[in-house]
C-alpha atoms as a PDB file:
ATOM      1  CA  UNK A   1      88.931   0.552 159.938  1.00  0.00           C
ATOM      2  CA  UNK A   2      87.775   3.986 160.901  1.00  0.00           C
ATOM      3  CA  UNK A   3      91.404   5.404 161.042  1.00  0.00           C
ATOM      4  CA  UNK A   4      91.959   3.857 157.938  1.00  0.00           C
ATOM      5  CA  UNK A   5      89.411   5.500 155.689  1.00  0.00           C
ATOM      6  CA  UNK A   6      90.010   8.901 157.362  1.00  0.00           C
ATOM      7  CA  UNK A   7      93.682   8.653 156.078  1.00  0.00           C
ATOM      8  CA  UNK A   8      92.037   7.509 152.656  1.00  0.00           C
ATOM      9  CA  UNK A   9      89.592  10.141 152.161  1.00  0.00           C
ATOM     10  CA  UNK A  10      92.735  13.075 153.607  1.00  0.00           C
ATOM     11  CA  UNK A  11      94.774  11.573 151.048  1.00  0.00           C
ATOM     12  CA  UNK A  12      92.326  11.768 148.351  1.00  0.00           C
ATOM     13  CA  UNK A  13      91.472  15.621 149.043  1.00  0.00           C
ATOM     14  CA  UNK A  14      94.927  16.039 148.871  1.00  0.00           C
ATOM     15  CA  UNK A  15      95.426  14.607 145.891  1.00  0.00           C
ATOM     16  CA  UNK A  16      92.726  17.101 144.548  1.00  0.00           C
ATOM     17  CA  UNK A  17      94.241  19.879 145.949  1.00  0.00           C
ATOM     18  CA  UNK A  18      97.104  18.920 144.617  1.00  0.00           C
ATOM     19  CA  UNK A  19      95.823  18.600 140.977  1.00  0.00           C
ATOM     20  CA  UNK A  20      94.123  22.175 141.072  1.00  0.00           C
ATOM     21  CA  UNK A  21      97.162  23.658 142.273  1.00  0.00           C
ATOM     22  CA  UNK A  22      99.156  22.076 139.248  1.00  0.00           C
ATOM     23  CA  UNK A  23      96.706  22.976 136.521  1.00  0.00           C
ATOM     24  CA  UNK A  24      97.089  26.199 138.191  1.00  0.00           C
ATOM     25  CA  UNK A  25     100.883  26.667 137.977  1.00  0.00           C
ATOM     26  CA  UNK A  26     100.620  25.226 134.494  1.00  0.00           C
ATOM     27  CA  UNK A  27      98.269  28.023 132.990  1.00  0.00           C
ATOM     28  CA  UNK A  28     100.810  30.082 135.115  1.00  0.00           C
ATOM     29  CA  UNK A  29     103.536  28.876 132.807  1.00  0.00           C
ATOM     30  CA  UNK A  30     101.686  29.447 129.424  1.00  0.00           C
ATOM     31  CA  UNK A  31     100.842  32.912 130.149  1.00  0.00           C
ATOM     32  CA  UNK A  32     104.953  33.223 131.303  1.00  0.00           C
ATOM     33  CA  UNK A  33     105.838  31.680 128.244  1.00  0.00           C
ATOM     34  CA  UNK A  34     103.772  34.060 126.079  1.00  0.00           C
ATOM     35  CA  UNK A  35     101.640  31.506 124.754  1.00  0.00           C
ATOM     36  CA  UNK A  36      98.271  32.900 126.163  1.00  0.00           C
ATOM     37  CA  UNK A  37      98.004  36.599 127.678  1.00  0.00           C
ATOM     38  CA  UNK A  38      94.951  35.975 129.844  1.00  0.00           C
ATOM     39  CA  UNK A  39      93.268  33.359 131.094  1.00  0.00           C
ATOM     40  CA  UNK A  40      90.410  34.133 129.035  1.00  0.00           C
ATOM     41  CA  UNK A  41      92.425  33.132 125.711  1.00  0.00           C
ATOM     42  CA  UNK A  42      93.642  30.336 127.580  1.00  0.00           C
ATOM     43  CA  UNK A  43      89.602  29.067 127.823  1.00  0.00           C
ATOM     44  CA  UNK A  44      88.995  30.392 124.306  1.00  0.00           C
ATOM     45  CA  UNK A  45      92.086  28.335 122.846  1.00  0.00           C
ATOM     46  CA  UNK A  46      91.576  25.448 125.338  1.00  0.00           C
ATOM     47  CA  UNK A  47      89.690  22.440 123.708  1.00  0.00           C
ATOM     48  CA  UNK A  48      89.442  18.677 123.977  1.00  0.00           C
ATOM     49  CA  UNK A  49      91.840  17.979 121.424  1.00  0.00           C
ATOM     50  CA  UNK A  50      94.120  20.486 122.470  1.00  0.00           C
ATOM     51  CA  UNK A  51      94.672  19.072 125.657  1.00  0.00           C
ATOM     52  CA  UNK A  52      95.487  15.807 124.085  1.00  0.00           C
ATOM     53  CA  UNK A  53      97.774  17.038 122.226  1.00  0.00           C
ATOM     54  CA  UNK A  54     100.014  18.626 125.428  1.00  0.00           C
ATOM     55  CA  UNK A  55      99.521  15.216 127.103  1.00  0.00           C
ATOM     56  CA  UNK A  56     101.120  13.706 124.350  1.00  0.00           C
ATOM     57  CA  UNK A  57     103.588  16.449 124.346  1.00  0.00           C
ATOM     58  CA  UNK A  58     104.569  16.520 128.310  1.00  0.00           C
ATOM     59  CA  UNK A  59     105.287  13.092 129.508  1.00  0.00           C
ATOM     60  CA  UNK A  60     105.308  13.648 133.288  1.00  0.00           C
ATOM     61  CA  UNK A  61     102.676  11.867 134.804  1.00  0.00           C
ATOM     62  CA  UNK A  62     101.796  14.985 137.246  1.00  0.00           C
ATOM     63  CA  UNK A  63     101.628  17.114 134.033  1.00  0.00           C
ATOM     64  CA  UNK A  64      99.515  14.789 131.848  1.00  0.00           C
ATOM     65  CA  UNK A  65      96.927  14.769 135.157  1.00  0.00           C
ATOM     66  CA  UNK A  66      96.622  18.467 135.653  1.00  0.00           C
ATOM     67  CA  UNK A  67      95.900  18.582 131.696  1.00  0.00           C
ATOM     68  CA  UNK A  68      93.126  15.960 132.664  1.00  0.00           C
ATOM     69  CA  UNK A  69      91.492  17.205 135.440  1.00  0.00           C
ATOM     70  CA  UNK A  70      91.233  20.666 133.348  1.00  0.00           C
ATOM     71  CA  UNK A  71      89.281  18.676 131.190  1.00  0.00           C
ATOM     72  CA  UNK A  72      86.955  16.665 133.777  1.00  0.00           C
ATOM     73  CA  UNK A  73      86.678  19.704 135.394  1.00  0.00           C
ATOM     74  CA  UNK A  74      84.743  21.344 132.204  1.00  0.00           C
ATOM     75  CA  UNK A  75      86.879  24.380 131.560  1.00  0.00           C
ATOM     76  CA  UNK A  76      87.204  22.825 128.054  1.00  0.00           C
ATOM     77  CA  UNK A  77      84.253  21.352 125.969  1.00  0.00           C
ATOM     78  CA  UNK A  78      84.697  18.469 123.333  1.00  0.00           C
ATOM     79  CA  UNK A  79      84.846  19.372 119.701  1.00  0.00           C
ATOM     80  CA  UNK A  80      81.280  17.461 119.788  1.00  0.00           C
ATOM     81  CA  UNK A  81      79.532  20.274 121.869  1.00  0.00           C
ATOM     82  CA  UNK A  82      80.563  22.794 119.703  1.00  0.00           C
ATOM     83  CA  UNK A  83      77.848  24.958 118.025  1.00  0.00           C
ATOM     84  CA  UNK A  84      77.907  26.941 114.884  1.00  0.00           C
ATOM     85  CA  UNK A  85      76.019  29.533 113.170  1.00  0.00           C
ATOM     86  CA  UNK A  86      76.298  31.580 109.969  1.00  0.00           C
ATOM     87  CA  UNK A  87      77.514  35.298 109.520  1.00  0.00           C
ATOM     88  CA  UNK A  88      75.684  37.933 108.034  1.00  0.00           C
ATOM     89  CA  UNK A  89      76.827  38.876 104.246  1.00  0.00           C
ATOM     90  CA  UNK A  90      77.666  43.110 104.390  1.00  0.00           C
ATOM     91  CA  UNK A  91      76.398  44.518 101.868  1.00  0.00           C
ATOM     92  CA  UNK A  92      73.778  41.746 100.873  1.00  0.00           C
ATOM     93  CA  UNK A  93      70.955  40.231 102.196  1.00  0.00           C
ATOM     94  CA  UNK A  94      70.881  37.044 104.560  1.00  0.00           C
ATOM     95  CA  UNK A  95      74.422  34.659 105.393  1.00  0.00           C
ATOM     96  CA  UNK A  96      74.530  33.264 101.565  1.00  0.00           C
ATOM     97  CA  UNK A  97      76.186  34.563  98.778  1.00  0.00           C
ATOM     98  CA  UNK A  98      76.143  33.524  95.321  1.00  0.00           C
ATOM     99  CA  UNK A  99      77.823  34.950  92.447  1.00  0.00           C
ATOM    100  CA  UNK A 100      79.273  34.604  89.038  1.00  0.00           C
ATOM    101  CA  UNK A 101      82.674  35.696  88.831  1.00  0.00           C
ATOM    102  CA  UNK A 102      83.674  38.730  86.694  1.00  0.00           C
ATOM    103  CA  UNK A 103      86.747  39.983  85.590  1.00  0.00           C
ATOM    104  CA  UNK A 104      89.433  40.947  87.180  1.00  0.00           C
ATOM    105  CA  UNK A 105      89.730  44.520  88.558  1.00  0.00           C
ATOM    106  CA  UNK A 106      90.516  46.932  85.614  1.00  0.00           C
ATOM    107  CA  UNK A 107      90.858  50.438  85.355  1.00  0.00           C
ATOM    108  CA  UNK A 108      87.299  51.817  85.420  1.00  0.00           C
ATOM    109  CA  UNK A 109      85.717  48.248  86.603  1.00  0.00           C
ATOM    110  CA  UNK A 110      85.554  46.592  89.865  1.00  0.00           C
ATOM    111  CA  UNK A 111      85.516  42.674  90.165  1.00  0.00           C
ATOM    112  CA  UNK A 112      83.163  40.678  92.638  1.00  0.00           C
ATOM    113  CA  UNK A 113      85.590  38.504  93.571  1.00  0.00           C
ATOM    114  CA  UNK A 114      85.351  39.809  97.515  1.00  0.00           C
ATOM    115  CA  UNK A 115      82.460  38.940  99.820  1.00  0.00           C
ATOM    116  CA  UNK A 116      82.643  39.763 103.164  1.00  0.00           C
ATOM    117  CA  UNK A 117      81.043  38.318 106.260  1.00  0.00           C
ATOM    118  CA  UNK A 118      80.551  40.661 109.604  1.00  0.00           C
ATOM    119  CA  UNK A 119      81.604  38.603 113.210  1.00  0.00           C
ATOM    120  CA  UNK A 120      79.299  39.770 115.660  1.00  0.00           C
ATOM    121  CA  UNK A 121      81.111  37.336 118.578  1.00  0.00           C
ATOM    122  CA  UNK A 122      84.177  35.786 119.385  1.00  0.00           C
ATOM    123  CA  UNK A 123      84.311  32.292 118.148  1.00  0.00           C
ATOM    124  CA  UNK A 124      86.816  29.475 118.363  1.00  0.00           C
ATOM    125  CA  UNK A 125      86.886  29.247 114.533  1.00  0.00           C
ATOM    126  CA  UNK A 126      85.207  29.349 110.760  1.00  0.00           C
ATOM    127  CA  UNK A 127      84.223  27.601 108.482  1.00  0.00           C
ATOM    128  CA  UNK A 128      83.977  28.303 104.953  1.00  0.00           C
ATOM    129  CA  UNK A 129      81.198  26.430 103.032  1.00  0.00           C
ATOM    130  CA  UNK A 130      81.828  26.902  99.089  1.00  0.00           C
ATOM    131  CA  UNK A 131      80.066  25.180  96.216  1.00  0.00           C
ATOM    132  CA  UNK A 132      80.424  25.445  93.036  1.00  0.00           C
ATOM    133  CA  UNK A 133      77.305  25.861  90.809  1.00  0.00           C
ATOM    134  CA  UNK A 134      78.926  25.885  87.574  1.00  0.00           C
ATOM    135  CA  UNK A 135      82.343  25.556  86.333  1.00  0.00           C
ATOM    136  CA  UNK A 136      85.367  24.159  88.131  1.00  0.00           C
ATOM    137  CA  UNK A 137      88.155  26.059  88.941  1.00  0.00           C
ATOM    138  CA  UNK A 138      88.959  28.854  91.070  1.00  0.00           C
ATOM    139  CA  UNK A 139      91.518  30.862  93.066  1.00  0.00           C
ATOM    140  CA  UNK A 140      90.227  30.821  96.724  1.00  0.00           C
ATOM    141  CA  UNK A 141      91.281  32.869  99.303  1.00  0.00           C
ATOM    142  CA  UNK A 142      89.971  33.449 102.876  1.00  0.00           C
ATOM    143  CA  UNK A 143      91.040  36.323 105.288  1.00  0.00           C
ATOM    144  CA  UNK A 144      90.560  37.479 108.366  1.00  0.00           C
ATOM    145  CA  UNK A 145      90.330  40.999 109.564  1.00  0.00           C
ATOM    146  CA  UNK A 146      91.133  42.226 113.037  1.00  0.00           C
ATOM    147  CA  UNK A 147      90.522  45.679 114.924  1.00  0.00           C
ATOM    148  CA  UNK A 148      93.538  46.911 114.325  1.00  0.00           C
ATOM    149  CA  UNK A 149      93.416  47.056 110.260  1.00  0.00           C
ATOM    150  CA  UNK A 150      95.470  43.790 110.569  1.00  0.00           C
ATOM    151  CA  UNK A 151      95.017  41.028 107.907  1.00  0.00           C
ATOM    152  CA  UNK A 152      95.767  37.283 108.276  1.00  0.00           C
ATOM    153  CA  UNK A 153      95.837  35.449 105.525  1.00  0.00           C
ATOM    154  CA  UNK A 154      94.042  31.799 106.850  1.00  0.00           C
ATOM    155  CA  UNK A 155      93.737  29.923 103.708  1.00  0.00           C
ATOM    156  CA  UNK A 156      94.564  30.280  99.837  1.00  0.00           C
ATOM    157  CA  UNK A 157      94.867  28.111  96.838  1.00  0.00           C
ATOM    158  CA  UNK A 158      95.540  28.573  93.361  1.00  0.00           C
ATOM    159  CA  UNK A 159      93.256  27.107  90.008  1.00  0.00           C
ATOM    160  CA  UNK A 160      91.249  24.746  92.715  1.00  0.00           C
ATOM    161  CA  UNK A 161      89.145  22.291  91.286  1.00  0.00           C
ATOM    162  CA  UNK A 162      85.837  21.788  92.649  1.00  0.00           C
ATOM    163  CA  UNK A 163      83.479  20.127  90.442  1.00  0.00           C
ATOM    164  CA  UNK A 164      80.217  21.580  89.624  1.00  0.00           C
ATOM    165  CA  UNK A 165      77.367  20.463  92.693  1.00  0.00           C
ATOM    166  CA  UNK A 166      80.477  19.568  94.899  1.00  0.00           C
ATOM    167  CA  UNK A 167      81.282  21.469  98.284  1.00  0.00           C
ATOM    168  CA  UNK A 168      84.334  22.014 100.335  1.00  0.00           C
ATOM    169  CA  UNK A 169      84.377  23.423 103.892  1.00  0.00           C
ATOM    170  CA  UNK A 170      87.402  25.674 104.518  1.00  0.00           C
ATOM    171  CA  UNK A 171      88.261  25.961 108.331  1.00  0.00           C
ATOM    172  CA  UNK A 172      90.318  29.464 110.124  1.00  0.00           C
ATOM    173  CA  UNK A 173      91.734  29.496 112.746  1.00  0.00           C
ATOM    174  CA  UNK A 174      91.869  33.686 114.911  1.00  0.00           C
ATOM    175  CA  UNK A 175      94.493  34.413 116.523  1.00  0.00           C
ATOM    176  CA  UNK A 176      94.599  33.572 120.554  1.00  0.00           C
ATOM    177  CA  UNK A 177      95.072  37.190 121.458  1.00  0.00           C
ATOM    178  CA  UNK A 178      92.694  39.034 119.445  1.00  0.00           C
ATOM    179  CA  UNK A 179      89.119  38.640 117.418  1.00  0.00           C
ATOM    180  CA  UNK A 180      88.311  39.544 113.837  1.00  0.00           C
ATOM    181  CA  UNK A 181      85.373  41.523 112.992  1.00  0.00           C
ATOM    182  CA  UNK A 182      84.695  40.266 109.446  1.00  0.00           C
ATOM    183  CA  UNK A 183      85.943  37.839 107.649  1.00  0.00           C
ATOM    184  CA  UNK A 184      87.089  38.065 103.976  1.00  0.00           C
ATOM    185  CA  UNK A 185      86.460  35.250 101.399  1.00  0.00           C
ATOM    186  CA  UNK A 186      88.181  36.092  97.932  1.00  0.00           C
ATOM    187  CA  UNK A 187      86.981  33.575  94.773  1.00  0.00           C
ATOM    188  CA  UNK A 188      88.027  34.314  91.823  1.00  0.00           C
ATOM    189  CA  UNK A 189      90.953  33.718  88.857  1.00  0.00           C
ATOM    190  CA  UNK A 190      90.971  34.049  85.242  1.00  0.00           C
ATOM    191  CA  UNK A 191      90.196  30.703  84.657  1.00  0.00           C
ATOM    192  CA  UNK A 192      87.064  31.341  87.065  1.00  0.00           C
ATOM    193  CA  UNK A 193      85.350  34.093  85.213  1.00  0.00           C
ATOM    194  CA  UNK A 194      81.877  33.155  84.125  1.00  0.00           C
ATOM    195  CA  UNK A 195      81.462  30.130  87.073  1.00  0.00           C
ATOM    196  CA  UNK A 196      78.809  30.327  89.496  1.00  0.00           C
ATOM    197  CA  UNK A 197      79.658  29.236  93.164  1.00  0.00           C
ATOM    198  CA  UNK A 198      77.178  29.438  96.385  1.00  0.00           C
ATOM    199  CA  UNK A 199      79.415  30.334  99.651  1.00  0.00           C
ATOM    200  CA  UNK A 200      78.766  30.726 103.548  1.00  0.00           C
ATOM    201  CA  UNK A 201      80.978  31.316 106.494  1.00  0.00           C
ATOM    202  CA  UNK A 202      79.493  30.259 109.821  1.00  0.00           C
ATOM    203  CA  UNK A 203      81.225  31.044 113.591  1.00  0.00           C
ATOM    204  CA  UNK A 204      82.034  28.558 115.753  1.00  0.00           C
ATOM    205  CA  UNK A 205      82.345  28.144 119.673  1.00  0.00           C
END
């Protein structure tokens, strides 16, 4: 009996050791593939859903367990435990911004139509809250801004109806390999001028 839960308990630390040293070689093959540069933007990128996704995706039973044990092992947290928390308006007070849109950008005017929000941290992603106060269509458009005067453009719709009192949440996604430092929300549209909207963007990780 004694013999026989020795070779029980050697085979189940090997089994462990095993396991580690597959999630290993498979983070190993992500950052050889390109996918993530560091393991740090493997973490950042890494989430629950994520990993069910390359489960799905990789059939082979040692595979799918690595992917698994990353998970038990708490190097990536459930969408669940995920915290957010909203960014500061520049050039305004507060992490709220309301406005009535004006014209469009003329010779000697400037529209409103840009608000942007500073990131102070990385974050997994954004969310745009927008309501509209008062009318019910609008171009929407939300960017994000990164270091290197690089701008991706994460969402954008044309004459979107939201009714008046009705909000929307917009989600962006950063890139892997780098973080934005503000993050660009553009309302506006001919069709919008004169409606009132409330908007937020909040970080989170």
């Amino acid at each position: 009996m004694g013999v026989g839960r020795s070779h029980q308990a050697l085979r189940l630390k090997l089994r462990k050791l095993l396991l580690w040293l597959l999630s290993w070689c498979l983070m190993k093959l992500f950052f050889a593939l390109d996918i993530f540069s560091t393991p740090k933007d493997f973490l950042k990128a890494c989430n629950y859903e994520t990993l069910m996704t390359l489960k799905s995706l990789f059939s082979t039973p040692a595979v799918a367990a690595a992917l698994s044990l990353i998970s038990l092992l708490g190097f990536c947290q459930p969408a669940a435990a995920q915290t957010c928390e909203r960014l500061d308006v520049i050039g305004g007070e507060g992490n709220e911004v309301t406005k009535t849109v004006s014209l469009p950008n003329l010779l000697f005017f400037n529209s409103n139509w840009n608000t942007d929000f500073v990131v102070g941290r990385p974050y997994r992603y954004y969310i745009v809250d927008f309501m509209s106060d008062s009318g019910s269509t609008y171009n929407i458009d939300v960017f994000l801004k990164y270091p290197d005067e690089s701008v991706d453009a994460s969402y954008g719709v044309r004459e979107r109806s939201v009714p008046e009192g009705e909000a929307i949440a917009i989600r962006a996604e950063p890139r892997v390999s780098s973080d934005p430092y503000q993050v660009n929300l553009r309302v506006g549209g001919l069709n919008a001028e004169g409606n009132t909207y409330t908007a937020s963007v909040s970080g989170c990780r």
